[in-house]
PDB file of N, CA and C in Angstrom:
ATOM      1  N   UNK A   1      85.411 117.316 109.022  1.00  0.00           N
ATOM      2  CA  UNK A   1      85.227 118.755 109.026  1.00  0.00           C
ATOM      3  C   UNK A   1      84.719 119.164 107.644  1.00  0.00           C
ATOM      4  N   UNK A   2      83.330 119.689 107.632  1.00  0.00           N
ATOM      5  CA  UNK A   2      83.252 120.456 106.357  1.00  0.00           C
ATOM      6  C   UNK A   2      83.983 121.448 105.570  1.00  0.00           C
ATOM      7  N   UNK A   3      84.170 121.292 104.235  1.00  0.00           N
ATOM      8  CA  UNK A   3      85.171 122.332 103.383  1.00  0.00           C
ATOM      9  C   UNK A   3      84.980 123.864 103.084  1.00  0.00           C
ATOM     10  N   UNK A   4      83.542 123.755 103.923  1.00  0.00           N
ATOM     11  CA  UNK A   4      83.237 125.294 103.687  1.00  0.00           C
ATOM     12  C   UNK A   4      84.038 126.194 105.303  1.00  0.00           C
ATOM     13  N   UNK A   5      84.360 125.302 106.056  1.00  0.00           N
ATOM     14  CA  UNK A   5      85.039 125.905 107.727  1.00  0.00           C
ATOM     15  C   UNK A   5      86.137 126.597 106.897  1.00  0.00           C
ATOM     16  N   UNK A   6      86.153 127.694 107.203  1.00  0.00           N
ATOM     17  CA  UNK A   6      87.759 128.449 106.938  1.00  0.00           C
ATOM     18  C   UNK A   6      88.811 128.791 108.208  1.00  0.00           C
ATOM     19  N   UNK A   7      89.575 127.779 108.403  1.00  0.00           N
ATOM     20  CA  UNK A   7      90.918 128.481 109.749  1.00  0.00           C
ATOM     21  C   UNK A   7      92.095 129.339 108.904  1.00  0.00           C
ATOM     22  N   UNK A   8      92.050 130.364 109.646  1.00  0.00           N
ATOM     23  CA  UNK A   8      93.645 131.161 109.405  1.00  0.00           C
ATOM     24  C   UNK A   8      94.797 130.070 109.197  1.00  0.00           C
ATOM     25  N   UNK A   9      95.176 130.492 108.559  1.00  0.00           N
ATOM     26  CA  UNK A   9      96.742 129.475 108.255  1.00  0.00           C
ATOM     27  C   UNK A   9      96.434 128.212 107.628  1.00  0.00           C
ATOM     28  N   UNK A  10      95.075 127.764 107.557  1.00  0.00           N
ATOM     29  CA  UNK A  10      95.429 126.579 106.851  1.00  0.00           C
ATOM     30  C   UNK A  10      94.911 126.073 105.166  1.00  0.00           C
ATOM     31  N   UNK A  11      95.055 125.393 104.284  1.00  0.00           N
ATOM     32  CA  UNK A  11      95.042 125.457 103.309  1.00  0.00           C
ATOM     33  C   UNK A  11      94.865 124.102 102.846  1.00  0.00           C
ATOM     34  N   UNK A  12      93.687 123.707 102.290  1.00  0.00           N
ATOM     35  CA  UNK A  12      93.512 122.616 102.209  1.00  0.00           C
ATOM     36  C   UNK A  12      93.063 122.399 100.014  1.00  0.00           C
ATOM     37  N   UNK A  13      93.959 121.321  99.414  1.00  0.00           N
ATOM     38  CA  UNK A  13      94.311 121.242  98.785  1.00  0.00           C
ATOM     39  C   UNK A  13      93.167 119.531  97.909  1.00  0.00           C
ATOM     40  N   UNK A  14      92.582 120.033  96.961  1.00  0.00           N
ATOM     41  CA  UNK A  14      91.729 118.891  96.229  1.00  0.00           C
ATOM     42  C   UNK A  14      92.009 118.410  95.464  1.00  0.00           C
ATOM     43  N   UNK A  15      92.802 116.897  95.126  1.00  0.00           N
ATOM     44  CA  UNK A  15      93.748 116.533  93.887  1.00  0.00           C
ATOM     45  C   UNK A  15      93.274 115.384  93.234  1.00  0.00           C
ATOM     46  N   UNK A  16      93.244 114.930  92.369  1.00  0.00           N
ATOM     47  CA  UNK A  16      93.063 113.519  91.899  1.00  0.00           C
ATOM     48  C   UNK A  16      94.382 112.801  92.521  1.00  0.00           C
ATOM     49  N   UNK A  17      95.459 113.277  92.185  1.00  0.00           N
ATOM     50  CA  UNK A  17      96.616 112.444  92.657  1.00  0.00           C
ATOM     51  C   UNK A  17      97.738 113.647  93.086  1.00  0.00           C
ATOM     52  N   UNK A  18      98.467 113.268  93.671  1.00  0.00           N
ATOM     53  CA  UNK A  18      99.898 113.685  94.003  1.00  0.00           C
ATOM     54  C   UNK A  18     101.196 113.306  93.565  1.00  0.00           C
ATOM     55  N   UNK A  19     102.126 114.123  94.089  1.00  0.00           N
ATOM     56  CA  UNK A  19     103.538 113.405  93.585  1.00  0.00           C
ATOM     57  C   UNK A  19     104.033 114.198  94.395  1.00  0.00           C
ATOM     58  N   UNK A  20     104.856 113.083  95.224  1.00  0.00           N
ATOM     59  CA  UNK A  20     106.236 113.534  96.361  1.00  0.00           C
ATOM     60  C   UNK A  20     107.116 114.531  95.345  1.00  0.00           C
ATOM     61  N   UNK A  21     107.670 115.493  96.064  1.00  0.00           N
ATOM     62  CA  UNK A  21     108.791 116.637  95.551  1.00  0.00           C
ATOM     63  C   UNK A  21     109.681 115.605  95.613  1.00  0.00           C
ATOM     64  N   UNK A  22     110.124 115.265  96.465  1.00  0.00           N
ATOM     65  CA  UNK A  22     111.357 113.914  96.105  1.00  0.00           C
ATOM     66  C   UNK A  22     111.380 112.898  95.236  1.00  0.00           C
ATOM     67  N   UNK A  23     109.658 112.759  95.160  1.00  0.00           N
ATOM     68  CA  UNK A  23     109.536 111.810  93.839  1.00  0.00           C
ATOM     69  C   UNK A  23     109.679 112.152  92.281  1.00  0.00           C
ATOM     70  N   UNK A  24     109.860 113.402  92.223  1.00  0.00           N
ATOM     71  CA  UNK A  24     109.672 114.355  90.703  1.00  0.00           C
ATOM     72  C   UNK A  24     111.422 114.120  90.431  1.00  0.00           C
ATOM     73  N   UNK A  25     111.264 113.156  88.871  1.00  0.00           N
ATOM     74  CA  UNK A  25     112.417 113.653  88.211  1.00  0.00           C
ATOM     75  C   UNK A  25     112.789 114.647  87.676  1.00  0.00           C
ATOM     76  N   UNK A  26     114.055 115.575  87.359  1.00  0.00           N
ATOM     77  CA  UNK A  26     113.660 116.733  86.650  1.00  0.00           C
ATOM     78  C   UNK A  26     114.017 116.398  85.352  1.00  0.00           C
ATOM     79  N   UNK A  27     114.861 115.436  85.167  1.00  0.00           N
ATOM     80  CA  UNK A  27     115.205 114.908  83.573  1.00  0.00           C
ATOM     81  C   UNK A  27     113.844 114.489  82.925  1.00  0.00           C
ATOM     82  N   UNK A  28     113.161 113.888  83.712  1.00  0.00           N
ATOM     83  CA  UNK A  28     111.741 113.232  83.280  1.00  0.00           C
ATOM     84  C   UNK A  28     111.043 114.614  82.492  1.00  0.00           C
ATOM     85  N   UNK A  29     110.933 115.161  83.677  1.00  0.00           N
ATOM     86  CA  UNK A  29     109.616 115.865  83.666  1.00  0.00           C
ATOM     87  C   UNK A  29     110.444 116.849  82.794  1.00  0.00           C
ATOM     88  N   UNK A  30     111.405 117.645  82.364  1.00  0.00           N
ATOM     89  CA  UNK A  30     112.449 118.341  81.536  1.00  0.00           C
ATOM     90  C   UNK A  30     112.008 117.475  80.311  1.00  0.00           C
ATOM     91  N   UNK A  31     111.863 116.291  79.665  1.00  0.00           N
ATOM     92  CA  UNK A  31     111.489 115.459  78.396  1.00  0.00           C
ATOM     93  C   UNK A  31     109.994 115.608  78.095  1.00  0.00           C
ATOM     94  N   UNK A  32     109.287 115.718  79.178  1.00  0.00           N
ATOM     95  CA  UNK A  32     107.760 115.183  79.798  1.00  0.00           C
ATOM     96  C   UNK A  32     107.765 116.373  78.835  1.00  0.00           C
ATOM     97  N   UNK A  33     108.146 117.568  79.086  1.00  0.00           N
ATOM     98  CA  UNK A  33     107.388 118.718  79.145  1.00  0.00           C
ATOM     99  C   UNK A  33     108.156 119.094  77.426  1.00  0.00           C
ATOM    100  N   UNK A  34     109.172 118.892  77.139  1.00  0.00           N
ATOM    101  CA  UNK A  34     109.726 118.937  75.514  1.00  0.00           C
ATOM    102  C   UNK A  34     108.820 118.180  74.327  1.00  0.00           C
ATOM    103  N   UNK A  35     108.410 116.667  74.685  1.00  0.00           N
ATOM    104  CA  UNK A  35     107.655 116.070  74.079  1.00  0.00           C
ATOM    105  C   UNK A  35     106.224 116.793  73.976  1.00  0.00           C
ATOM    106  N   UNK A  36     105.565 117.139  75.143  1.00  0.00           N
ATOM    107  CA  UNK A  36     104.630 117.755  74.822  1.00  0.00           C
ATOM    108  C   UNK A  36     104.359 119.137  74.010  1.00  0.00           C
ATOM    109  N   UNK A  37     105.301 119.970  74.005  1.00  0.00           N
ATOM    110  CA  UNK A  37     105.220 121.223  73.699  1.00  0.00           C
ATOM    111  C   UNK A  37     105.450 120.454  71.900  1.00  0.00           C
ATOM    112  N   UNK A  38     106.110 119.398  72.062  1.00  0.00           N
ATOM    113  CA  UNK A  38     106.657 118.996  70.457  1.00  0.00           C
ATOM    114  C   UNK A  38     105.370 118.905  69.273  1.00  0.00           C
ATOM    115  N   UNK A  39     104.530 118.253  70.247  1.00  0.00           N
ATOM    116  CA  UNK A  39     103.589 117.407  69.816  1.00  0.00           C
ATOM    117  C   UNK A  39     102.071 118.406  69.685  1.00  0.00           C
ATOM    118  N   UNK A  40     102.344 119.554  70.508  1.00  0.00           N
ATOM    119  CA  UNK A  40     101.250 121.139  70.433  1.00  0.00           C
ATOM    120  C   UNK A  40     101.795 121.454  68.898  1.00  0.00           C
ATOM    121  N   UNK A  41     103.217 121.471  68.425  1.00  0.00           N
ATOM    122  CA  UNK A  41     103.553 122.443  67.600  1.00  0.00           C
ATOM    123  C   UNK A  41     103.472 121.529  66.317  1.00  0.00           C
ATOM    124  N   UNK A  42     103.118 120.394  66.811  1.00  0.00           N
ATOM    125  CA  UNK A  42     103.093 119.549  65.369  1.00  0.00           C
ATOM    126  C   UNK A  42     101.721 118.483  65.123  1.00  0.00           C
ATOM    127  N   UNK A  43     100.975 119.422  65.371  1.00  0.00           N
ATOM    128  CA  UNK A  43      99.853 118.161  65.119  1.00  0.00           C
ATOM    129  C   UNK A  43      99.356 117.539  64.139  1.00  0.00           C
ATOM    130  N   UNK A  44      98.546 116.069  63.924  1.00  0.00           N
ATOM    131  CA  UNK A  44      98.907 115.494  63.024  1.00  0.00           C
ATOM    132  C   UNK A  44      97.601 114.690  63.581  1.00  0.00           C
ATOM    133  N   UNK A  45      97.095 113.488  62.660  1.00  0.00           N
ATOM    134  CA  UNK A  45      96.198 112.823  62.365  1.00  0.00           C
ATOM    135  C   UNK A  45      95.273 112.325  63.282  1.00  0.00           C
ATOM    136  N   UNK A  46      95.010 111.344  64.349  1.00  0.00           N
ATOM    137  CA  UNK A  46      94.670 111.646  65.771  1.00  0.00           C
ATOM    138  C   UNK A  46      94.994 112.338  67.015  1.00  0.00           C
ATOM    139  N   UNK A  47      95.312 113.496  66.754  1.00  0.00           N
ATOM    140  CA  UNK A  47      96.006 114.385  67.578  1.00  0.00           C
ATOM    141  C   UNK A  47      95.129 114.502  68.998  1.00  0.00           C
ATOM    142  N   UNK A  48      95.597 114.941  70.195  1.00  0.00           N
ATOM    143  CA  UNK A  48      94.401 114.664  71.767  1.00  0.00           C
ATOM    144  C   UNK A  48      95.002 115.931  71.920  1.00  0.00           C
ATOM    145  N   UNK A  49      94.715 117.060  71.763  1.00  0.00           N
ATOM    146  CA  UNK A  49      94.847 118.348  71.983  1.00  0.00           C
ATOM    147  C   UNK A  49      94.951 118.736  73.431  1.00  0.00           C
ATOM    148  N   UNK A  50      93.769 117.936  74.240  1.00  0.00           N
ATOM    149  CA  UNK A  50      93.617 118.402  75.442  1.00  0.00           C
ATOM    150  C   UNK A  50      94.573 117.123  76.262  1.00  0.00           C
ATOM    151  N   UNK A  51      95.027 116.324  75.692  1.00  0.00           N
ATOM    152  CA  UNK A  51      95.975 114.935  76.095  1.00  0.00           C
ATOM    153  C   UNK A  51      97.212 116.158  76.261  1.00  0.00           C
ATOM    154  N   UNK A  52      97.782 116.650  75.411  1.00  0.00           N
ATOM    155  CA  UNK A  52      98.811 117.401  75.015  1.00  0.00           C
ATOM    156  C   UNK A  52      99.297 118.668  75.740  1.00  0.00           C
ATOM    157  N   UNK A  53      98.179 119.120  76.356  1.00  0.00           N
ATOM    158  CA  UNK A  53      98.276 120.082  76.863  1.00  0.00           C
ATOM    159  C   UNK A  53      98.038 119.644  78.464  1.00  0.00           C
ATOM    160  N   UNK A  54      97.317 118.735  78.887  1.00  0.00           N
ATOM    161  CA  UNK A  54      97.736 118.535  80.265  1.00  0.00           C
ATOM    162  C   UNK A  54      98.821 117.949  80.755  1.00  0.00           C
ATOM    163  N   UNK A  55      99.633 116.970  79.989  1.00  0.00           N
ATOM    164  CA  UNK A  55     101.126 116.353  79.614  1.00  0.00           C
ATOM    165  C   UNK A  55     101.793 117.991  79.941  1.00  0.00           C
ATOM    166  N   UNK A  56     101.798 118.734  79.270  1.00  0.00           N
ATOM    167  CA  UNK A  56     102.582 120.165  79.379  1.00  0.00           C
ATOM    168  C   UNK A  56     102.331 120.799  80.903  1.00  0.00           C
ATOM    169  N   UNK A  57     101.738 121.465  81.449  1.00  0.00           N
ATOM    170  CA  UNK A  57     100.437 121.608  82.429  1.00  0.00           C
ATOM    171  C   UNK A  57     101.582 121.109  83.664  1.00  0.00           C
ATOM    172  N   UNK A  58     101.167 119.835  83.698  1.00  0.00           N
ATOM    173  CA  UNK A  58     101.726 118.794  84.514  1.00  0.00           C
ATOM    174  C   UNK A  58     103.292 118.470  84.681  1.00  0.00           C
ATOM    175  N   UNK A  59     103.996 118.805  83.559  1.00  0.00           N
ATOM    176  CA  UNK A  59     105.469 118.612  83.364  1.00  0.00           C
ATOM    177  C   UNK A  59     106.066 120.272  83.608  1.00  0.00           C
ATOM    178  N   UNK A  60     105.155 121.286  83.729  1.00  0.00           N
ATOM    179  CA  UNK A  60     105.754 122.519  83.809  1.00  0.00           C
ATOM    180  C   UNK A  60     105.588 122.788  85.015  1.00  0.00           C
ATOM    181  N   UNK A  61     104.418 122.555  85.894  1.00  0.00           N
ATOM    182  CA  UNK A  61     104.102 122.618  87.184  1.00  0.00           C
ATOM    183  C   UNK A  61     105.369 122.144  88.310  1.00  0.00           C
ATOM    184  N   UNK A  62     105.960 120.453  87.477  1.00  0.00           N
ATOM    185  CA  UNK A  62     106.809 119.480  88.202  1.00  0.00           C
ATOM    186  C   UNK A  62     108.098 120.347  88.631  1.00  0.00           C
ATOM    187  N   UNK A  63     108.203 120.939  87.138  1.00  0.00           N
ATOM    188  CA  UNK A  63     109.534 122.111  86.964  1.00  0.00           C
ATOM    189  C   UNK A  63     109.446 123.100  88.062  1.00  0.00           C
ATOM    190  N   UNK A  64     108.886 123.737  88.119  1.00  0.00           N
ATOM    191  CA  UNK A  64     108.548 124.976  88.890  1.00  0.00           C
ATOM    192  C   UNK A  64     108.483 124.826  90.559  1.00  0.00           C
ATOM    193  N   UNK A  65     107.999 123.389  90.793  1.00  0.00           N
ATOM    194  CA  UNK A  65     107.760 123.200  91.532  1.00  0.00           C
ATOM    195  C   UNK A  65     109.079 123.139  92.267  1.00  0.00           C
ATOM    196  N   UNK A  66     110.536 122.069  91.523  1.00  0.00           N
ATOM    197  CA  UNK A  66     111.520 122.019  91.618  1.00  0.00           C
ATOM    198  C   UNK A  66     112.356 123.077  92.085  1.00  0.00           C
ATOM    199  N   UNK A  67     112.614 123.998  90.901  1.00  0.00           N
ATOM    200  CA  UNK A  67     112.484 125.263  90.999  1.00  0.00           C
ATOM    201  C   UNK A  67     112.701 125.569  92.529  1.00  0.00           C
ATOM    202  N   UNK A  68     111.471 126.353  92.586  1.00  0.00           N
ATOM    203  CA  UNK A  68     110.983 126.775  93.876  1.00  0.00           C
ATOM    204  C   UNK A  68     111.620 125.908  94.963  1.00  0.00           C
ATOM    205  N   UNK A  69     112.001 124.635  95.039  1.00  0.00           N
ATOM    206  CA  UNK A  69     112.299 123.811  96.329  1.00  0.00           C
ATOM    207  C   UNK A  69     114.126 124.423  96.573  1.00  0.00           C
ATOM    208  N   UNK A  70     114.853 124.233  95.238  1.00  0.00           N
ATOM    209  CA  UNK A  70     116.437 124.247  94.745  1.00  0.00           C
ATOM    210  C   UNK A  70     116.120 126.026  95.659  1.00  0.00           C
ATOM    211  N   UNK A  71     115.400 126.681  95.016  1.00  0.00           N
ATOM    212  CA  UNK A  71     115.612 128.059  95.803  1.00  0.00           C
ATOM    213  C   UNK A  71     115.199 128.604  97.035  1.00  0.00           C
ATOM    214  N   UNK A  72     114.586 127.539  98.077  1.00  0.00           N
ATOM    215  CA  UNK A  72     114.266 127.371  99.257  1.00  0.00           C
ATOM    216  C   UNK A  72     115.444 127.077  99.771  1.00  0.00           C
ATOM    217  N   UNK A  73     116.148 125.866  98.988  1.00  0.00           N
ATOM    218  CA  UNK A  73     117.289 125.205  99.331  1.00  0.00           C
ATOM    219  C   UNK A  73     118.520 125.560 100.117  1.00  0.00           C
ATOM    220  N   UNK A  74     118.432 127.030  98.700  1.00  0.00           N
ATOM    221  CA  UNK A  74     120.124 127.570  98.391  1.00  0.00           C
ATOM    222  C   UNK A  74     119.382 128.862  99.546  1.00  0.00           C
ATOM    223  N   UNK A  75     118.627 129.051  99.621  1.00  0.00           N
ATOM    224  CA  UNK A  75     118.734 130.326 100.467  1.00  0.00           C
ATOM    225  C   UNK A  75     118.705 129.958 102.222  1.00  0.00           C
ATOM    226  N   UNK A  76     118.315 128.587 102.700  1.00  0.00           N
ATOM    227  CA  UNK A  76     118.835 127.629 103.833  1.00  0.00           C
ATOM    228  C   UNK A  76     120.600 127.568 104.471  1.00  0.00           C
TER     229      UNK A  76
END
């Protein structure tokens, strides 16, 4: 099916990769996302600015994502 077809209700999603909600640590991604913000506020000699900020990006998304599931959860 071409990506330009639009159906009501459905929602189709373009990723390089995924990650199962069951697969997301939150301790991980809770460090994932500390280290990175560490490493924005302290830069230093080969610094990957844009390394740094998708590390963040990616570890805040994981959070939220969590988030959002725990409060699907509790309101079940």
């Amino acid at each position: 099916m071409p990506l330009n077809c639009l159906q009501p209700g459905v929602v189709s999603i373009l990723a390089d990769t995924a990650i199962r909600a069951g697969d997301v640590d939150e301790a991980a991604a809770e460090e994932a996302r500390k280290e990175a913000e560490h490493a924005l506020a302290n830069q230093s000699g080969e610094f990957d600015y844009g390394r740094a900020s998708a590390q963040l990006a990616e570890a805040a998304a994981q959070l939220a994502t969590l988030r959002k599931m725990k409060n699907r959860a509790g309101r079940g």
